[in-house]
C-alpha atoms as a PDB file:
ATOM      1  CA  UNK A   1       0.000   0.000   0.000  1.00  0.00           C
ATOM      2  CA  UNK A   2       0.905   3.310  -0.808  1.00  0.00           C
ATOM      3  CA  UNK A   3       0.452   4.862   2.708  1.00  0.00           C
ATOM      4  CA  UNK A   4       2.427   2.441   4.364  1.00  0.00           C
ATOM      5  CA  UNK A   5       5.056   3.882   5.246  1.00  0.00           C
ATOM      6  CA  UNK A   6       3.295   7.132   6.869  1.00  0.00           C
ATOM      7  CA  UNK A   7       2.307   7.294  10.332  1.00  0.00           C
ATOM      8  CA  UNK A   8      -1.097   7.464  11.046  1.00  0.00           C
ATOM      9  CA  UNK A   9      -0.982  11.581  12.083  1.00  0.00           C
ATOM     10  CA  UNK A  10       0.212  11.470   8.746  1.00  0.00           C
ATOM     11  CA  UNK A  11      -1.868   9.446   7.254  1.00  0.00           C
ATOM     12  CA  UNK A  12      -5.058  10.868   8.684  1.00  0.00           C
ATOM     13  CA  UNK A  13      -3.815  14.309   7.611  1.00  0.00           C
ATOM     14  CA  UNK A  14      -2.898  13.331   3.889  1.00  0.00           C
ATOM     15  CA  UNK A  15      -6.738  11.752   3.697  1.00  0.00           C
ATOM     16  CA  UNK A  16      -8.457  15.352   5.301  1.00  0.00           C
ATOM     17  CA  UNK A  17      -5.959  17.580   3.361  1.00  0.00           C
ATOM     18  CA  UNK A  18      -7.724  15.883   0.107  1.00  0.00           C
ATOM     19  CA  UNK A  19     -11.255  15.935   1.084  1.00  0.00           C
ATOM     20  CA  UNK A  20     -10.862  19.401   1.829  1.00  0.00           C
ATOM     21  CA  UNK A  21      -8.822  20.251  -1.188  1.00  0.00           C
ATOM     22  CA  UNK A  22     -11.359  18.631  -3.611  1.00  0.00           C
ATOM     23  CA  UNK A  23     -14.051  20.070  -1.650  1.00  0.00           C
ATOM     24  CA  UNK A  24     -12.858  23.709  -2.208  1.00  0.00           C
ATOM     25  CA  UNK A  25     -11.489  23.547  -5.228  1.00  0.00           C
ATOM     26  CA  UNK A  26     -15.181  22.539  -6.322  1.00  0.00           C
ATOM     27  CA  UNK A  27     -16.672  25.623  -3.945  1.00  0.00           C
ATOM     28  CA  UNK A  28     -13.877  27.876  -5.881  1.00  0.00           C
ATOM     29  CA  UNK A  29     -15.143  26.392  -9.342  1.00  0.00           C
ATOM     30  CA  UNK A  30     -18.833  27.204  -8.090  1.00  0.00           C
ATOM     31  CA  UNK A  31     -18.420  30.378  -7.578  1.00  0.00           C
ATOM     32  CA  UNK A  32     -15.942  31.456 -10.799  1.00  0.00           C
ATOM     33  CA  UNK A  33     -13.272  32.375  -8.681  1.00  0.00           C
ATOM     34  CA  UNK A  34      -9.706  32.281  -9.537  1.00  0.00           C
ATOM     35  CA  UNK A  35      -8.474  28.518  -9.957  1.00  0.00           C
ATOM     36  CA  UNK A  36      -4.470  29.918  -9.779  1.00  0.00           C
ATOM     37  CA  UNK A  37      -5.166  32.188  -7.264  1.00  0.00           C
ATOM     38  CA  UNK A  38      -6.839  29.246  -5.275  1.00  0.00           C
ATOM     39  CA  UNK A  39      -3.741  26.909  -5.813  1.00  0.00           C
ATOM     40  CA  UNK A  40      -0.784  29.869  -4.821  1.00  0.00           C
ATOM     41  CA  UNK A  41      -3.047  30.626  -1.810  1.00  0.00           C
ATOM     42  CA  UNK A  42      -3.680  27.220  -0.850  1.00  0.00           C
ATOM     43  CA  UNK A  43      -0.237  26.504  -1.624  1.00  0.00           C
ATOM     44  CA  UNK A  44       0.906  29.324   0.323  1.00  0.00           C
ATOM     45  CA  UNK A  45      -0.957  28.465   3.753  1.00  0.00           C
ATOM     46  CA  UNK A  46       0.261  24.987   3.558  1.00  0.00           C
ATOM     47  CA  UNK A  47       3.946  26.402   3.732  1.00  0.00           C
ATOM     48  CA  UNK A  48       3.187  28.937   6.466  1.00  0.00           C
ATOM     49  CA  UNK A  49       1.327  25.511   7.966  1.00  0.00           C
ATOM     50  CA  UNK A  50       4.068  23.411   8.048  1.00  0.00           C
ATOM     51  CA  UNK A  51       7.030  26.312   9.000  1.00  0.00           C
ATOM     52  CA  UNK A  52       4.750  27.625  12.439  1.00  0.00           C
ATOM     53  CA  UNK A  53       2.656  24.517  13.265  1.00  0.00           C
ATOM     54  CA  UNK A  54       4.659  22.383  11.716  1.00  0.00           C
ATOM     55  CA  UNK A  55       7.409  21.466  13.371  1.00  0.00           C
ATOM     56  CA  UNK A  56       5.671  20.860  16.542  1.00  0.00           C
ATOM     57  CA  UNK A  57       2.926  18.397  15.094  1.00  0.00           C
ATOM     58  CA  UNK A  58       2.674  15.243  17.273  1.00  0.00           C
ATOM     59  CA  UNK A  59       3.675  12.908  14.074  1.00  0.00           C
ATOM     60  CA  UNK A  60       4.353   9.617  15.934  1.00  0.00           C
ATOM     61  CA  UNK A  61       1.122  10.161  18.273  1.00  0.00           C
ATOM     62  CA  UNK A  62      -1.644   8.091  17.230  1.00  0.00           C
ATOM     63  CA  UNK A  63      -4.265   8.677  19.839  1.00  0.00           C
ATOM     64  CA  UNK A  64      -7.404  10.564  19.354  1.00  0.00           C
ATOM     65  CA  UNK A  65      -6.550  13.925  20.005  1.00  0.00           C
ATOM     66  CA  UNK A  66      -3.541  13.771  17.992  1.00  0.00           C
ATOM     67  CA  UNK A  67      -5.547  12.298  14.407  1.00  0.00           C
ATOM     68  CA  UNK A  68      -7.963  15.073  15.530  1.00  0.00           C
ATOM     69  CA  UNK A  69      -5.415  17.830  14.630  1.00  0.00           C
ATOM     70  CA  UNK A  70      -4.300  16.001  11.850  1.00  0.00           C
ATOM     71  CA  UNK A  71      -7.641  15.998   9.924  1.00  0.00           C
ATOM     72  CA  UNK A  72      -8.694  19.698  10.942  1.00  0.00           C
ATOM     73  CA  UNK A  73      -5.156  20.780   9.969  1.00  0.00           C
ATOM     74  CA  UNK A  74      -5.264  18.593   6.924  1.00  0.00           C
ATOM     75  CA  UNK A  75      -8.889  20.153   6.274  1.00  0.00           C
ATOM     76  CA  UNK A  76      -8.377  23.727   7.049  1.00  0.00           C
ATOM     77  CA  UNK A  77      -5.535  24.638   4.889  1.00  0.00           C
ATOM     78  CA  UNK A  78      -7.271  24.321   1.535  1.00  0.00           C
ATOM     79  CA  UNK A  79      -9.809  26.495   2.909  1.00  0.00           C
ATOM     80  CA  UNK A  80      -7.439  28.971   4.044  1.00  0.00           C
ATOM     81  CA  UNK A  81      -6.699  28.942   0.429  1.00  0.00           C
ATOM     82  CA  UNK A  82     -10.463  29.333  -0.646  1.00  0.00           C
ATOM     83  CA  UNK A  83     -10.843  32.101   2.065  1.00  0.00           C
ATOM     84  CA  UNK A  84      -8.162  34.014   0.453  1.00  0.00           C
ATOM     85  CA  UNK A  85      -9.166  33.096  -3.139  1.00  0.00           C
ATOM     86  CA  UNK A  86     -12.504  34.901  -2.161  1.00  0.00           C
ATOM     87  CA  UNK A  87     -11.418  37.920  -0.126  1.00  0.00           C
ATOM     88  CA  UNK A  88      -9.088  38.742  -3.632  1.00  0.00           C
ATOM     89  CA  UNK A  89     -12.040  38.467  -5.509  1.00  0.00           C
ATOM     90  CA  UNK A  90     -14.364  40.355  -3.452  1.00  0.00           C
ATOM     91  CA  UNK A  91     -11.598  43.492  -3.122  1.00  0.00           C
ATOM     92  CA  UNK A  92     -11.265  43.341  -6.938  1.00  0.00           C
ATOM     93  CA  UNK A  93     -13.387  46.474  -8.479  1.00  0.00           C
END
């Protein structure tokens, strides 16, 4: 299996950070926003994710509380990106 090797923090994560990416990219699509400007933002809060939250993630934790933060980190960050996406296109004239 392809997720083998990941622990389940991980794991868990990788699962909500696609459900959430495929679930605002199809919001952004809805709503004729920007599809680049989704991706750089998205892009861009995933980065700022993983250099301030990042680093102190509990990766070899499995318990509850730990796959918790996985999935609503995993599932916030593309909607940081669609929250961005849509505050650029409401400011544009």
């Amino acid at each position: 299996m392809i997720f083998k090797p990941f622990t389940p923090f991980v794991r868990t994560q990788l699962f909500a950070a696609a459900l959430g990416f495929a679930l605002a990219l199809w919001s952004a699509n809805r709503l004729e926003l920007g599809l680049r400007i989704f991706l750089i933002a998205t892009a861009a809060a995933w980065l700022c994710w993983e250099l301030t939250l990042g680093p102190s993630a509990p990766l070899y934790r499995s318990d509850a509380r730990a796959l918790a933060y996985g999935g609503l980190s995993g599932f916030a960050i593309p909607w940081v990106g669609f929250a961005v996406t849509y505050a650029l296109d409401r400011l544009q004239p």
